[in-house]
PDB file of N, CA and C in Angstrom:
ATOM      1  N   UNK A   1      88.483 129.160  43.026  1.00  0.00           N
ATOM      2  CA  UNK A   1      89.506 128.402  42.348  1.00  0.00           C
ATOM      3  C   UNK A   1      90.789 128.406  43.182  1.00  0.00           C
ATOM      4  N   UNK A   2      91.574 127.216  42.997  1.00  0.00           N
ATOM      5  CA  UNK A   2      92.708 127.446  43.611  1.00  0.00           C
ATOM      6  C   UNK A   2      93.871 127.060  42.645  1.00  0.00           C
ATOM      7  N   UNK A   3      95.260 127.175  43.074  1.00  0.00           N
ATOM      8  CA  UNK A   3      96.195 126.985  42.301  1.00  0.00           C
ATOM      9  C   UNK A   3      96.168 125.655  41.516  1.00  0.00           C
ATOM     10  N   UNK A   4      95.926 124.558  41.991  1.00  0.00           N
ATOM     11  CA  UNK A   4      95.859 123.453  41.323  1.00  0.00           C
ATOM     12  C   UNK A   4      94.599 123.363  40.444  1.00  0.00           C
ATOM     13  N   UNK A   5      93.365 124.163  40.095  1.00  0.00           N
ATOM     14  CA  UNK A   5      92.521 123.689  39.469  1.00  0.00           C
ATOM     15  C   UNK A   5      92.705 124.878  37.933  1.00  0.00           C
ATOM     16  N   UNK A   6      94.144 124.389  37.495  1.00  0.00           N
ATOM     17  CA  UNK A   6      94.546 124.901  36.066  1.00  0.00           C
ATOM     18  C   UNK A   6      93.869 124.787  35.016  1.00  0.00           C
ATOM     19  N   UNK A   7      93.167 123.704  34.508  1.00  0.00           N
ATOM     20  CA  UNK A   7      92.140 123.826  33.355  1.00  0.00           C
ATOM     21  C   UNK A   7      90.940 125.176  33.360  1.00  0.00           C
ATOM     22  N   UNK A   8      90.461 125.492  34.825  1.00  0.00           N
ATOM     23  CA  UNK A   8      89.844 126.442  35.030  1.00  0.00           C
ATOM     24  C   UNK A   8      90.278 127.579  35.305  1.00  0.00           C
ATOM     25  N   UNK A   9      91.334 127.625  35.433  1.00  0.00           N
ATOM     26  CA  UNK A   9      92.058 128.959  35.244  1.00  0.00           C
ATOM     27  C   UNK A   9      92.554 129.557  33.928  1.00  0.00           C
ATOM     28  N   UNK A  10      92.881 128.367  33.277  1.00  0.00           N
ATOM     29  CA  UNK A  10      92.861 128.821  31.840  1.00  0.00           C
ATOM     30  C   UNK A  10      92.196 129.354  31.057  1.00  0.00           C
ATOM     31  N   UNK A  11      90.981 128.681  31.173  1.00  0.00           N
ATOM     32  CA  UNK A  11      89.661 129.292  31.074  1.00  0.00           C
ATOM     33  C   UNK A  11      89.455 130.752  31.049  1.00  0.00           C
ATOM     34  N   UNK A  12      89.726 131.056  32.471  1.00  0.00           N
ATOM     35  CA  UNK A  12      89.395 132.078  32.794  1.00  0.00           C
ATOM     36  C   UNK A  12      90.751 133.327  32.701  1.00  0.00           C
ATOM     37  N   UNK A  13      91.385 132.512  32.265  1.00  0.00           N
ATOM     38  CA  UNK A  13      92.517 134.178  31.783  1.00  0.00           C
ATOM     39  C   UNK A  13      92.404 134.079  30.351  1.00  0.00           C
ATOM     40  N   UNK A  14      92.245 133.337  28.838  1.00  0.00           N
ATOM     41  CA  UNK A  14      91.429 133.116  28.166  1.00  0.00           C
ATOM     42  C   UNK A  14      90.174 133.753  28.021  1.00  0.00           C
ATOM     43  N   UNK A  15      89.305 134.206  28.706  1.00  0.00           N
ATOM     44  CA  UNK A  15      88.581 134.856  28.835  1.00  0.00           C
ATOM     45  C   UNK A  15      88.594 136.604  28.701  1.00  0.00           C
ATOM     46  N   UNK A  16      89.286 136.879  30.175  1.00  0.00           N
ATOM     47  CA  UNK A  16      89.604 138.105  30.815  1.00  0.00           C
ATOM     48  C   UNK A  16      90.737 138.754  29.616  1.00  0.00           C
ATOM     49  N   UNK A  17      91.645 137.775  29.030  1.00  0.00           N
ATOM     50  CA  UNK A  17      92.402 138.168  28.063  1.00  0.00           C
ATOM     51  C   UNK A  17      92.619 137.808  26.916  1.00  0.00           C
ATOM     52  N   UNK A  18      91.390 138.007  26.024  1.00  0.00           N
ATOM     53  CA  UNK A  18      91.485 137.358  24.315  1.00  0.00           C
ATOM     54  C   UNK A  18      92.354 137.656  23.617  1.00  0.00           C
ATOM     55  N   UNK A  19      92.789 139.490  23.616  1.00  0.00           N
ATOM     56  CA  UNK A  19      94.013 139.435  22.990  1.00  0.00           C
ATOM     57  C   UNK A  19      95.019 139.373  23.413  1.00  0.00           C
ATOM     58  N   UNK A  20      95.414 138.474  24.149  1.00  0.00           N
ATOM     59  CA  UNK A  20      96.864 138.679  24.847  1.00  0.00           C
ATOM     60  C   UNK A  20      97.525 136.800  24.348  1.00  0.00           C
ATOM     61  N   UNK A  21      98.651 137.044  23.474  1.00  0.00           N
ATOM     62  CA  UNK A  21      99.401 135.662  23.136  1.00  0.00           C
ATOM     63  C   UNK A  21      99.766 134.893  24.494  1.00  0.00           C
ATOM     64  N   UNK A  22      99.492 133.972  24.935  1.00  0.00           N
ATOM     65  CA  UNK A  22      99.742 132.948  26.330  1.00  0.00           C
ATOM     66  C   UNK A  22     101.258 133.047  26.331  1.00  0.00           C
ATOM     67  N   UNK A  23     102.129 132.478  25.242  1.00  0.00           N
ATOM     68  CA  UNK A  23     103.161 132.071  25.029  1.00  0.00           C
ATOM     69  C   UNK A  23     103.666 133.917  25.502  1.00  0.00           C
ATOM     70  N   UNK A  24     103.760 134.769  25.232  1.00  0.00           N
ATOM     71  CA  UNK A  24     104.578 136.201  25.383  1.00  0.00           C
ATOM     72  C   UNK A  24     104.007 136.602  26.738  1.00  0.00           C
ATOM     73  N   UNK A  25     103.239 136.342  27.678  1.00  0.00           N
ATOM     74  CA  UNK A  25     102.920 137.088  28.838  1.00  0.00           C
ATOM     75  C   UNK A  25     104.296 135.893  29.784  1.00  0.00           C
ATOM     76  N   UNK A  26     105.302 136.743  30.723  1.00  0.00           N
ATOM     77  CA  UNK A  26     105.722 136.166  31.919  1.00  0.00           C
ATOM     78  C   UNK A  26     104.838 136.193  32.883  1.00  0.00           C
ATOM     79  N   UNK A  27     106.020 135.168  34.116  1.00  0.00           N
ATOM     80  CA  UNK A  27     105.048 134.858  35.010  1.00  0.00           C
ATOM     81  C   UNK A  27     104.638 135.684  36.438  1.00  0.00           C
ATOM     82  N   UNK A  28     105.662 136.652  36.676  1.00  0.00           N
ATOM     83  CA  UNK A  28     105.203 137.904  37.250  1.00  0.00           C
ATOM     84  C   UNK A  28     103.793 138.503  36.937  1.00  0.00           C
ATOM     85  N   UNK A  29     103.579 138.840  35.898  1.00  0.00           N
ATOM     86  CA  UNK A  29     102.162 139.200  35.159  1.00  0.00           C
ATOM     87  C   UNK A  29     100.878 137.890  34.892  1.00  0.00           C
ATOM     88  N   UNK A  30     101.553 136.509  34.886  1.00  0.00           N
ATOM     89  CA  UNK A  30     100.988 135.560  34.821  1.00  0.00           C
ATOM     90  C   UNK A  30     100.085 135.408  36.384  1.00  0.00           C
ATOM     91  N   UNK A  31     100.934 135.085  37.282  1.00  0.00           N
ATOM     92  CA  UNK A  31     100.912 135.374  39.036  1.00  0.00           C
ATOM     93  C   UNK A  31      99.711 136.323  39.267  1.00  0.00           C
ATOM     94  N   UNK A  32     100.311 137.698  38.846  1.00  0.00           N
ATOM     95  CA  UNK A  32      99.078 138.562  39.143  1.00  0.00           C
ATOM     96  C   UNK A  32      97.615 138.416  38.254  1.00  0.00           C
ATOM     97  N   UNK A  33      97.905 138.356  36.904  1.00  0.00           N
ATOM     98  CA  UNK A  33      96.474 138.076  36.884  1.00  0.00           C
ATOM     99  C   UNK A  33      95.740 136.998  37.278  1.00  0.00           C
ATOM    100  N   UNK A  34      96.269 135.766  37.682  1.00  0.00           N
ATOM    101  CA  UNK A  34      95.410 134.991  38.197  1.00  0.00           C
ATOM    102  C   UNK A  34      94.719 135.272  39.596  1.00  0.00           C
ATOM    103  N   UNK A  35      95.601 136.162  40.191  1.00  0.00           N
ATOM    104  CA  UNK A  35      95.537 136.398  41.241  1.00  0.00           C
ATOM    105  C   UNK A  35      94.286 137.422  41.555  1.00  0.00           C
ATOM    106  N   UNK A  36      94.015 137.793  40.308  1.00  0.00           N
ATOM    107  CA  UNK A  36      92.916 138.937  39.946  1.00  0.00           C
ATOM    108  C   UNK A  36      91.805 138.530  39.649  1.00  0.00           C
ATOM    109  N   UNK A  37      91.568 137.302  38.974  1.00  0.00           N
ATOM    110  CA  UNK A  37      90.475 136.670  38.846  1.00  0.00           C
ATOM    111  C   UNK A  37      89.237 136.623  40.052  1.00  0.00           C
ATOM    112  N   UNK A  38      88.212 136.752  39.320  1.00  0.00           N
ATOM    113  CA  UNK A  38      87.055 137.255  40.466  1.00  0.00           C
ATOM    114  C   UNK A  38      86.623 135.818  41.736  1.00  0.00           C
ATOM    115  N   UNK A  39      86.692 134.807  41.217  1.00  0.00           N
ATOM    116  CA  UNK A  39      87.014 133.216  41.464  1.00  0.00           C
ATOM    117  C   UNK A  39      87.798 132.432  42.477  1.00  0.00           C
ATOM    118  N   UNK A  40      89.334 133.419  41.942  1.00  0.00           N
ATOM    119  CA  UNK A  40      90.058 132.212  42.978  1.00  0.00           C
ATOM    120  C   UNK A  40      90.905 132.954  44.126  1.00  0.00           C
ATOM    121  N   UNK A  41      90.742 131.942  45.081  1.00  0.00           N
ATOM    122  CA  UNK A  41      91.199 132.219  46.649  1.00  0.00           C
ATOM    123  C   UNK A  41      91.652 130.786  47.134  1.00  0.00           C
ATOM    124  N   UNK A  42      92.792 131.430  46.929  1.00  0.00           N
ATOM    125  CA  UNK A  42      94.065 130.572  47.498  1.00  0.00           C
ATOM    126  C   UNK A  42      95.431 131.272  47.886  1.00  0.00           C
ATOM    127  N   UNK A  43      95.760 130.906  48.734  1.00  0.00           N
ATOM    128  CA  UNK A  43      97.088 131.499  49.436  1.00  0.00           C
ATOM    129  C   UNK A  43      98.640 131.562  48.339  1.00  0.00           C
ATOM    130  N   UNK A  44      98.599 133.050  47.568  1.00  0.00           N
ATOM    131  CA  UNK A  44      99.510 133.528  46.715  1.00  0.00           C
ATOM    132  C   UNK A  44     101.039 132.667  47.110  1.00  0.00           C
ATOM    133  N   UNK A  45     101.510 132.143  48.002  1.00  0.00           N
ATOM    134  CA  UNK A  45     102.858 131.647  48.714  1.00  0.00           C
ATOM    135  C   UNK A  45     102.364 130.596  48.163  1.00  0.00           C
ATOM    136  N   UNK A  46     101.367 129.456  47.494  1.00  0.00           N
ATOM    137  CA  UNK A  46     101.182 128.217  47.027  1.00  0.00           C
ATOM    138  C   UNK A  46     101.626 128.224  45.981  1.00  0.00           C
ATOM    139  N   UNK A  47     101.903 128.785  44.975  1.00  0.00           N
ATOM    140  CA  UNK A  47     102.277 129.133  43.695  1.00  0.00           C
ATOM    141  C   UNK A  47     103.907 128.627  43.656  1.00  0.00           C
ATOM    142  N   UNK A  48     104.192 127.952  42.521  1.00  0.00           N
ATOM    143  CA  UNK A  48     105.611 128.119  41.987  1.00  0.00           C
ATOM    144  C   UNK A  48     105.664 127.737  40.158  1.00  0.00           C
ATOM    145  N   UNK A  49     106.871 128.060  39.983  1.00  0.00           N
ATOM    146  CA  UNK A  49     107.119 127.937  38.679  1.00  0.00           C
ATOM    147  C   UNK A  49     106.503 127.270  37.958  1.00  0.00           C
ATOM    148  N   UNK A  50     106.354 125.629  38.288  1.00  0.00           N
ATOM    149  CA  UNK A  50     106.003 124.474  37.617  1.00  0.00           C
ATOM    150  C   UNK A  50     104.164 124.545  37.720  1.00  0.00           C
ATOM    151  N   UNK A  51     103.326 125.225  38.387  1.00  0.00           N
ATOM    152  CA  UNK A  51     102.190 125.702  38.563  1.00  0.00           C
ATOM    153  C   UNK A  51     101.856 126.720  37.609  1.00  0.00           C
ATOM    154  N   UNK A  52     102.672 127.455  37.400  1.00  0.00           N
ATOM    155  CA  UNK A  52     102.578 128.675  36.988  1.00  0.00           C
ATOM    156  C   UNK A  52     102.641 127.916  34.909  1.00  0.00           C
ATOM    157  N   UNK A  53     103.875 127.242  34.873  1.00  0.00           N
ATOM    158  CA  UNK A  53     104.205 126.617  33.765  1.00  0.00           C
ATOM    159  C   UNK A  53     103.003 125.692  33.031  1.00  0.00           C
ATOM    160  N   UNK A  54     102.201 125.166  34.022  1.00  0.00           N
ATOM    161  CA  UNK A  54     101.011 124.122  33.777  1.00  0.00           C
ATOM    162  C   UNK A  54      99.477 124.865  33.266  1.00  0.00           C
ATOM    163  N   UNK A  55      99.947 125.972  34.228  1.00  0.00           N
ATOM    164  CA  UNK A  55      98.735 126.787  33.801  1.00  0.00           C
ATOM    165  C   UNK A  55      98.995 127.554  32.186  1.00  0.00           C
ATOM    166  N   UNK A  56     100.420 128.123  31.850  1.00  0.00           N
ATOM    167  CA  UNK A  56     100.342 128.672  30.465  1.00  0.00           C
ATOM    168  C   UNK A  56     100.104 127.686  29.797  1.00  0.00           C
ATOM    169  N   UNK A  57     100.648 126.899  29.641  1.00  0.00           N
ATOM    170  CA  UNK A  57     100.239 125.393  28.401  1.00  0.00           C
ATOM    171  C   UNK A  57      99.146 125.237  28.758  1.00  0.00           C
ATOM    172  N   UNK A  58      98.151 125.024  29.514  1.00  0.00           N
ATOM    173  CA  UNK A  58      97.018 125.061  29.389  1.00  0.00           C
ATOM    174  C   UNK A  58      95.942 125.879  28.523  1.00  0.00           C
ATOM    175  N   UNK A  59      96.337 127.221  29.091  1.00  0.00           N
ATOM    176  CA  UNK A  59      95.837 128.537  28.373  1.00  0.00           C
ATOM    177  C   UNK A  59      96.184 128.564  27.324  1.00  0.00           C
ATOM    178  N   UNK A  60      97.604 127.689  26.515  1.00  0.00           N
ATOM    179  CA  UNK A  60      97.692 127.659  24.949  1.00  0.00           C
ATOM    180  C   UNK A  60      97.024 127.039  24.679  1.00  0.00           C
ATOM    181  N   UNK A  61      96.709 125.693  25.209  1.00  0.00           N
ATOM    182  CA  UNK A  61      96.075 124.599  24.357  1.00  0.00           C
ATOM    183  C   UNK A  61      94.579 125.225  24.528  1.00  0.00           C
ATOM    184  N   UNK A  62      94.055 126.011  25.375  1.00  0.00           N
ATOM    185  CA  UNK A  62      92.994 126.348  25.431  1.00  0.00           C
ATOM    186  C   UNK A  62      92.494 127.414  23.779  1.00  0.00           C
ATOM    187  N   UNK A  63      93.650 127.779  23.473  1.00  0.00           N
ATOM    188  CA  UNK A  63      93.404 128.587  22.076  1.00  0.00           C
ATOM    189  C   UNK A  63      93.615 128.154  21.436  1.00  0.00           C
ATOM    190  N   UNK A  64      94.054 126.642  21.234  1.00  0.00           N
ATOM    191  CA  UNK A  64      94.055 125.900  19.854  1.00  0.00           C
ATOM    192  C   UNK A  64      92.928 125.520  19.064  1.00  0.00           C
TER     193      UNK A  64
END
């Protein structure tokens, strides 16, 4: 996975983290766990805010 393929990352922190509210995790902790995912490899310096922002709304709407 890489930074841009957010629907699947959602997924997959959704997964790794059922009980954890999307909306209360920052993106320091957001960053790293994606970064932890068994999946994705992509260069950590690709990342910014508005990436980071696309992926939590994702991961909410993923628990709706």
């Amino acid at each position: 996975m890489q930074w841009t393929d957010i629907h699947d990352i959602a997924i997959e922190l959704a997964e790794a983290h059922p009980n954890v509210d999307p909306i209360a995790v920052n993106f320091v902790d957001l960053r790293n766990w994606i970064m932890e995912l068994p999946d994705f490899e992509d260069d950590p310096s690709r990342c910014g805010e508005k990436i980071l922002e696309a992926i939590q709304a994702a991961w909410i709407e993923e628990l709706e």
